[in-house]
N, C-alpha and C. Protein backbone atom coordinates (compact mmCIF):
# COMPACT_ATOMS: atom_id res chain seq x y z
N UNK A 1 17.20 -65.14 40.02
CA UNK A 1 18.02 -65.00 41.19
C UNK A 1 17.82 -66.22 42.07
N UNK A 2 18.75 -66.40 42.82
CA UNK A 2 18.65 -67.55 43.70
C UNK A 2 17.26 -67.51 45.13
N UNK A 3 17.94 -68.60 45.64
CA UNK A 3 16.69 -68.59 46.84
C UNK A 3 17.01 -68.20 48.04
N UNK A 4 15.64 -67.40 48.41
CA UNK A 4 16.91 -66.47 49.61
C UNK A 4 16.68 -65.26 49.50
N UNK A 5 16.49 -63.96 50.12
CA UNK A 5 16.83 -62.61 49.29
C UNK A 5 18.68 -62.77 49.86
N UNK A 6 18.68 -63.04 51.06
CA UNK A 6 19.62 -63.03 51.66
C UNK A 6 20.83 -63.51 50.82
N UNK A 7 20.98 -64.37 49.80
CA UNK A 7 21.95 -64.82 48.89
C UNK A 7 21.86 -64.26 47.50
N UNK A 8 21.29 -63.07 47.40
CA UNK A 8 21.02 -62.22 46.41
C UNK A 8 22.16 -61.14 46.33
N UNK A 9 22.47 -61.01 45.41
CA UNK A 9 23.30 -59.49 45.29
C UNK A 9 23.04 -58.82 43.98
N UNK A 10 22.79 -57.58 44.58
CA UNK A 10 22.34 -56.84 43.29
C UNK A 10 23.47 -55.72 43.06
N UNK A 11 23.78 -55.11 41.96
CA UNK A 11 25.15 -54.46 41.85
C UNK A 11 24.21 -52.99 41.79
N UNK A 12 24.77 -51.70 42.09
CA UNK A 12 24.24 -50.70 41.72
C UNK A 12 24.69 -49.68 41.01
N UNK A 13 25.24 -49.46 40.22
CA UNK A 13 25.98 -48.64 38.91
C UNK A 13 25.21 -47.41 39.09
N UNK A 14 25.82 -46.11 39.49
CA UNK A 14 24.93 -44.65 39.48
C UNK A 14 26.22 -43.83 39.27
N UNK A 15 26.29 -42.68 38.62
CA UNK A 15 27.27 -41.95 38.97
C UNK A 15 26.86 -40.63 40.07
N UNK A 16 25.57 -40.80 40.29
CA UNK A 16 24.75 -40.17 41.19
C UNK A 16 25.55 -40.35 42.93
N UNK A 17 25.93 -40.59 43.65
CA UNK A 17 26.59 -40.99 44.76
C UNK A 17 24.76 -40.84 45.68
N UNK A 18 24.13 -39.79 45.84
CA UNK A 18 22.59 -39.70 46.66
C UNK A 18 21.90 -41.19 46.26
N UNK A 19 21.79 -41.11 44.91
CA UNK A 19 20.94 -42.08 44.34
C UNK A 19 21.21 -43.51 44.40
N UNK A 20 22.33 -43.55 44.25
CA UNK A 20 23.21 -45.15 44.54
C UNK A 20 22.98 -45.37 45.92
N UNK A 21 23.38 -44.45 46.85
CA UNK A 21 23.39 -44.96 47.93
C UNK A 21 21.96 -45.26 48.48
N UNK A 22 20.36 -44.21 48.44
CA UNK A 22 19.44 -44.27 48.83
C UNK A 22 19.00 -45.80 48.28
N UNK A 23 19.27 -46.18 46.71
CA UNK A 23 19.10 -47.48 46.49
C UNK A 23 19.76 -48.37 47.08
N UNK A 24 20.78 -48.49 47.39
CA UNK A 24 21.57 -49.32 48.06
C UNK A 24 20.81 -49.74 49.55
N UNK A 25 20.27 -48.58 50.01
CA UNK A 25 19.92 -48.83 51.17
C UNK A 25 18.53 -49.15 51.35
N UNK A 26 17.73 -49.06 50.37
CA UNK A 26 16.46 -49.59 50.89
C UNK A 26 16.51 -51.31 50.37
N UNK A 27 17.63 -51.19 49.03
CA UNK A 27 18.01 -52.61 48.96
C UNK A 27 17.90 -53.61 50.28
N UNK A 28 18.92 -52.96 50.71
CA UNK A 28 19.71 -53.64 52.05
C UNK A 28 18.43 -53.91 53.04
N UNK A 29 17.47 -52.85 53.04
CA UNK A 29 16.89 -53.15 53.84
C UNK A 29 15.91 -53.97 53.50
N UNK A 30 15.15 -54.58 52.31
CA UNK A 30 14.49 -55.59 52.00
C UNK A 30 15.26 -56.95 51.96
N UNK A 31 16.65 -56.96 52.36
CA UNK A 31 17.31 -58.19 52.56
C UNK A 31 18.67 -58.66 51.50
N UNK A 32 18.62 -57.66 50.51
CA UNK A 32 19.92 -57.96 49.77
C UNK A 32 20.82 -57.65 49.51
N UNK A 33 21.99 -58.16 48.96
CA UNK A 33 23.26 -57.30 49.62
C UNK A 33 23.35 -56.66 48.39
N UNK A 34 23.92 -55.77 48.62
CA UNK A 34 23.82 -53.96 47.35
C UNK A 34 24.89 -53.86 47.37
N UNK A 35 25.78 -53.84 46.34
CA UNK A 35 26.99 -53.31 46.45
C UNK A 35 27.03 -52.01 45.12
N UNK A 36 27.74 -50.65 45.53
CA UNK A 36 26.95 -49.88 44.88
C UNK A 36 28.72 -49.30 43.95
N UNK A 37 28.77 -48.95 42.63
CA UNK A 37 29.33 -48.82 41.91
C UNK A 37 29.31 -47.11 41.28
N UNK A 38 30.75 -46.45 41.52
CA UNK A 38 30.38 -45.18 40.36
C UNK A 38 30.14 -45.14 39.10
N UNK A 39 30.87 -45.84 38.83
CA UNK A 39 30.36 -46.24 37.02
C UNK A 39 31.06 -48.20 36.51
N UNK A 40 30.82 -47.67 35.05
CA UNK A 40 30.34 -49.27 34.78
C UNK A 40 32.06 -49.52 34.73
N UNK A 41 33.32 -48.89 34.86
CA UNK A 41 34.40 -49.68 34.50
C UNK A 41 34.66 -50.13 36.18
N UNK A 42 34.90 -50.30 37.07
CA UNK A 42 35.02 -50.76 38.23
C UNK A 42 34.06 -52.07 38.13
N UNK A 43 32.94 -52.24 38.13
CA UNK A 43 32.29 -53.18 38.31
C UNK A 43 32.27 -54.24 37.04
N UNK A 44 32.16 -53.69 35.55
CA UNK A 44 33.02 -54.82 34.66
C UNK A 44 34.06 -55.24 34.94
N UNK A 45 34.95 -54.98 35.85
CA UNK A 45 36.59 -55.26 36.12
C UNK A 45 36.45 -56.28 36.90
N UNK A 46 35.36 -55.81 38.26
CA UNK A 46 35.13 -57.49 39.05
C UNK A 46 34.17 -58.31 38.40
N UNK A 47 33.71 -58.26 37.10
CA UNK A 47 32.43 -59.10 36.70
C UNK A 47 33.44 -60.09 35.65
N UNK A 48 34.56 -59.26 34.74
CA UNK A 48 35.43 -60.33 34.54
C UNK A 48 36.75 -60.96 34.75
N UNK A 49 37.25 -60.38 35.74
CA UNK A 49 37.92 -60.67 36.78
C UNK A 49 37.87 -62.22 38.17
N UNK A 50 36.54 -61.89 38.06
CA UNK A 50 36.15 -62.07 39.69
C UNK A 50 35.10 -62.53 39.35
N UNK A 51 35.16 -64.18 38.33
CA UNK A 51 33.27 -64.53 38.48
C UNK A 51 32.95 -65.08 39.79
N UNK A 52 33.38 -65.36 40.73
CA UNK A 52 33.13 -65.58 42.08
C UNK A 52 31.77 -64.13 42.64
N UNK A 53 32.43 -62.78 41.91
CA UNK A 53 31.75 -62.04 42.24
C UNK A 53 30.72 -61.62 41.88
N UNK A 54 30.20 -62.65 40.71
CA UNK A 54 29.25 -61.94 39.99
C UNK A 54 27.88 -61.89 40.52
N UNK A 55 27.31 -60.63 40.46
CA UNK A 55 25.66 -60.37 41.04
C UNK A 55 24.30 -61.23 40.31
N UNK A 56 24.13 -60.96 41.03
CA UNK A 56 22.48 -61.73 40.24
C UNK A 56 21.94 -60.62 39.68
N UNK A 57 22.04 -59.69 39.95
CA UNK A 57 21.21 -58.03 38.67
C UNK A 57 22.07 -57.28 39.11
N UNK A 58 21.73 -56.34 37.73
CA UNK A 58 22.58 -54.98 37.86
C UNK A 58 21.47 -54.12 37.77
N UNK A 59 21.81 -53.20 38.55
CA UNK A 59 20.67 -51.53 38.35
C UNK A 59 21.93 -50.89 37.98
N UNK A 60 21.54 -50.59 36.25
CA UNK A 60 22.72 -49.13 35.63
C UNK A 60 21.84 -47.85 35.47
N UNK A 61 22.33 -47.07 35.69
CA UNK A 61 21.99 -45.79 35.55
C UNK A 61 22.63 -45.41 34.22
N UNK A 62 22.23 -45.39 32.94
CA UNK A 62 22.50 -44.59 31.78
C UNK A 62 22.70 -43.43 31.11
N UNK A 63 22.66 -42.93 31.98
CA UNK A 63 22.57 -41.37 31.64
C UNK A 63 24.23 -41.34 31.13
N UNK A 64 24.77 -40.59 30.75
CA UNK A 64 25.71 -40.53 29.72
C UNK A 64 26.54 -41.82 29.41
N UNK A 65 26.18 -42.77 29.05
CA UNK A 65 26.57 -43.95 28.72
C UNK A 65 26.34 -44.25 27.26
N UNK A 66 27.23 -44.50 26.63
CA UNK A 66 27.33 -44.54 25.24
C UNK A 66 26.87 -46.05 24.35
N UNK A 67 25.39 -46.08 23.96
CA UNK A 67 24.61 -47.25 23.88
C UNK A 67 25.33 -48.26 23.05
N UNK A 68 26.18 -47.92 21.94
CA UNK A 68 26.62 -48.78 21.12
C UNK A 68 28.18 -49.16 21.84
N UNK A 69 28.37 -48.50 22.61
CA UNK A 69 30.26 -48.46 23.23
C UNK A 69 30.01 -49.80 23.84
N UNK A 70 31.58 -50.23 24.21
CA UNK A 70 32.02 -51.04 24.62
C UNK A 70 31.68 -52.16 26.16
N UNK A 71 31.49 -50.76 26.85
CA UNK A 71 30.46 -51.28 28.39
C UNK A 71 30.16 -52.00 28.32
N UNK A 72 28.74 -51.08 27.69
CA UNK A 72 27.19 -51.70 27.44
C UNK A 72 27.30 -52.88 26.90
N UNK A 73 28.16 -53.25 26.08
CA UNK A 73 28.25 -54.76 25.02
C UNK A 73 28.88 -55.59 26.03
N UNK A 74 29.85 -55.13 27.02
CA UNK A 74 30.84 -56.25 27.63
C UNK A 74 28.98 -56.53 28.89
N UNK A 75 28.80 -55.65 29.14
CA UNK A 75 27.74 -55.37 30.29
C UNK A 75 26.51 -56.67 30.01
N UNK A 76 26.56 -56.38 28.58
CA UNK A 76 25.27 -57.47 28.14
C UNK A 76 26.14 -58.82 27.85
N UNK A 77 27.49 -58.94 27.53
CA UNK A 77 27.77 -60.18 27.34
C UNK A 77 27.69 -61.23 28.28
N UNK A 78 27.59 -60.26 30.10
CA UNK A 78 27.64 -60.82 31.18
C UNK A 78 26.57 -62.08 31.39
N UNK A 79 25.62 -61.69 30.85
CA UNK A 79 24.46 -62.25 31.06
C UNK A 79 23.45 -61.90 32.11
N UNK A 80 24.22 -61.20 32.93
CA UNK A 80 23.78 -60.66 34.24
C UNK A 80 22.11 -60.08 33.98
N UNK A 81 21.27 -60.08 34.69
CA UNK A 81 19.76 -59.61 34.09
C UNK A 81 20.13 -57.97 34.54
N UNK A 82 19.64 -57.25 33.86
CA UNK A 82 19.93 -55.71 33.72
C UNK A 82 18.72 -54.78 33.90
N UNK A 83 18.82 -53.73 34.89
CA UNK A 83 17.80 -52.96 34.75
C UNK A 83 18.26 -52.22 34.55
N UNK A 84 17.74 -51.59 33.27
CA UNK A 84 18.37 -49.95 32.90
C UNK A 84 17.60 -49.12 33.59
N UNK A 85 17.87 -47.73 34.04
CA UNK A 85 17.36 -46.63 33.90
C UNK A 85 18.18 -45.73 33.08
N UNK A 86 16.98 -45.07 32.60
CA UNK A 86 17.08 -44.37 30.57
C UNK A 86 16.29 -42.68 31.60
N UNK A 87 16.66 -41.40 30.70
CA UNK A 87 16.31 -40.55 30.90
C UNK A 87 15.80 -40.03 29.70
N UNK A 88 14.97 -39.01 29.29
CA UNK A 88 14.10 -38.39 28.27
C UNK A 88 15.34 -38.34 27.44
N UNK A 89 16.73 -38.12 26.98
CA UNK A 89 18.20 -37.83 26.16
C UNK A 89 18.18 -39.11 25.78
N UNK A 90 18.11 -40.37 26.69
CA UNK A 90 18.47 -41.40 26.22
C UNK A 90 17.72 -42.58 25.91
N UNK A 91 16.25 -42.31 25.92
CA UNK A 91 15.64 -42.84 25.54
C UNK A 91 15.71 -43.22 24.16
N UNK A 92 15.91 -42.94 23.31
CA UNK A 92 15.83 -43.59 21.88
C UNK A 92 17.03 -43.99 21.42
N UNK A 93 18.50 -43.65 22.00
CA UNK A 93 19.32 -44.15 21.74
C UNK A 93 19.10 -45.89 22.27
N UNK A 94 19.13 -46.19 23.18
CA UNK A 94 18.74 -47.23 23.93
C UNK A 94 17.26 -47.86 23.63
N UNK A 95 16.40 -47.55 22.43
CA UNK A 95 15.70 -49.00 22.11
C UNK A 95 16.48 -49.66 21.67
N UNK A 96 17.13 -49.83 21.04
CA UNK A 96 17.92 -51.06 20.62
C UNK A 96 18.33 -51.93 21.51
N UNK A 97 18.73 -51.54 22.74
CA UNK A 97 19.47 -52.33 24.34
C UNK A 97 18.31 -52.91 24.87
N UNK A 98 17.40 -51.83 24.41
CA UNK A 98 16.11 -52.06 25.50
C UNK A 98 15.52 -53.96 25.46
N UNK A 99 15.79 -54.59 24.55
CA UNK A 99 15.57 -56.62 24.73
C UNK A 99 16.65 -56.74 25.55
N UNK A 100 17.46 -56.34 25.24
CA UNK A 100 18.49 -57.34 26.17
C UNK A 100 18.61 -56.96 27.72
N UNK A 101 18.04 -56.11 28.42
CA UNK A 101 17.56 -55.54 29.86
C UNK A 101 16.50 -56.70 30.15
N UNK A 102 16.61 -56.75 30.85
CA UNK A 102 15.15 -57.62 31.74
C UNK A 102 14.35 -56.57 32.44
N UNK A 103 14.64 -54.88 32.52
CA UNK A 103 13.26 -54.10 32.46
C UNK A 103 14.05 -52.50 32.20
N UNK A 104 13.69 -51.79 32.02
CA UNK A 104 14.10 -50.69 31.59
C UNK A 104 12.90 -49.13 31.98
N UNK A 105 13.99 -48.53 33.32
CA UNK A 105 12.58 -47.96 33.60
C UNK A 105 13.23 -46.29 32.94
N UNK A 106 12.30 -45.79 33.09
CA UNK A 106 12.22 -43.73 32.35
C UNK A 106 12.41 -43.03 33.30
N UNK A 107 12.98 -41.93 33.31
CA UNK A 107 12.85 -41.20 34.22
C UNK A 107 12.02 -40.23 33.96
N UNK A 108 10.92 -39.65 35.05
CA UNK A 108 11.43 -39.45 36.53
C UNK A 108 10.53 -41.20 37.43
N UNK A 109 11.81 -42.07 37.99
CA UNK A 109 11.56 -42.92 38.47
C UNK A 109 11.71 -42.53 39.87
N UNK A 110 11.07 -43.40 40.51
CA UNK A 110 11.25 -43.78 42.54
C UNK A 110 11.84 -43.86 42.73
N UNK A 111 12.78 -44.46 43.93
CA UNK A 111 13.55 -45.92 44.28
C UNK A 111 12.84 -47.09 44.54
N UNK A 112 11.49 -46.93 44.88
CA UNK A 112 10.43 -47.55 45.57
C UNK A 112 10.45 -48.60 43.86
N UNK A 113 10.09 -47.85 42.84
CA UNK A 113 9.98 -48.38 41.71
C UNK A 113 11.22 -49.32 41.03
N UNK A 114 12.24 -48.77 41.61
CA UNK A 114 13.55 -49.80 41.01
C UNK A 114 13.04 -50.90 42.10
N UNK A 115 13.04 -50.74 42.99
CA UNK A 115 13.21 -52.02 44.06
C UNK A 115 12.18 -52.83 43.63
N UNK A 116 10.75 -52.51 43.35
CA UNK A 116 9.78 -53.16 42.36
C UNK A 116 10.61 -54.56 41.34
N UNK A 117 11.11 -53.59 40.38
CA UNK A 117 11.59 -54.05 39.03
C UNK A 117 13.04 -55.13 39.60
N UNK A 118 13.23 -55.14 40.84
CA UNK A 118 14.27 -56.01 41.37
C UNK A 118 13.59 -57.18 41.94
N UNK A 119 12.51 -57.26 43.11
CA UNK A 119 12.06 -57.85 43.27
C UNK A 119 10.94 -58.94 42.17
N UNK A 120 10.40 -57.82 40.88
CA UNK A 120 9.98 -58.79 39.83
C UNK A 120 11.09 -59.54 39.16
N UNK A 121 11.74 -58.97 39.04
CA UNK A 121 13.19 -60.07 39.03
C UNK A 121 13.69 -61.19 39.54
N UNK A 122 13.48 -61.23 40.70
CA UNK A 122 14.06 -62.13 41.64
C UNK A 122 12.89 -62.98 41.48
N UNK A 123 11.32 -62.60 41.61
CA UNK A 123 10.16 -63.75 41.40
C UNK A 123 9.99 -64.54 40.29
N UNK A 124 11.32 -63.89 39.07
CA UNK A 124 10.73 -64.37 37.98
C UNK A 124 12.19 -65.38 37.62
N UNK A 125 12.93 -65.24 38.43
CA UNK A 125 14.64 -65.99 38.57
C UNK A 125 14.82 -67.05 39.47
């Protein structure tokens, strides 16, 4: 990620609306701009649409997301660094994805813990 949190944008993919937003907002409040997504076709639309818009990470929420489908492949073609969150269902579908994520957390996760895995991100970008 760039330098700055302030010139950071992290995308937030949940179909959760609580969960997106609570991330969104502690995002915001460590300094980066969150823009938060219901699912992955809206935000692939501005990622190839709109490379002006593209984020420096994505936080996807996986839970019924289909590991070999189309998304996930356009999602990883982005290059974008990816944090999955995987639930006990989708855990083994998703080793295979699991290299191409830059971290991949289990549930039952924090938010405290995504924001972790964002910020090791950004130290390591």
């Amino acid at each position: 990620m760039g330098a700055g949190r302030q010139s950071r944008t992290v995308w937030v993919v949940s179909g959760e609306q609580g969960e997106r937003a609570c991330l969104r907002a502690e995002l915001i409040e460590r300094g980066y701009r969150a823009v938060g997504f219901p699912s992955l076709a809206p935000a692939l639309y501005l990622l190839t649409g709109r490379p002006s818009a593209r984020p420096d990470a994505v936080v996807v929420d996986l839970t019924g997301i289909d590991p070999e489908g189309t998304e996930i492949a356009a999602l990883v073609r982005s290059r974008v660094p990816l944090i999955g969150i995987v639930g006990a269902l989708e855990t083994g579908p998703f080793k295979k994805q699991e290299e191409k994520f830059a971290a991949v957390l289990r549930r039952p996760v924090a938010i405290g813990e995504i924001v972790q895995a964002v910020e090791k991100l950004a130290r390591e970008n």
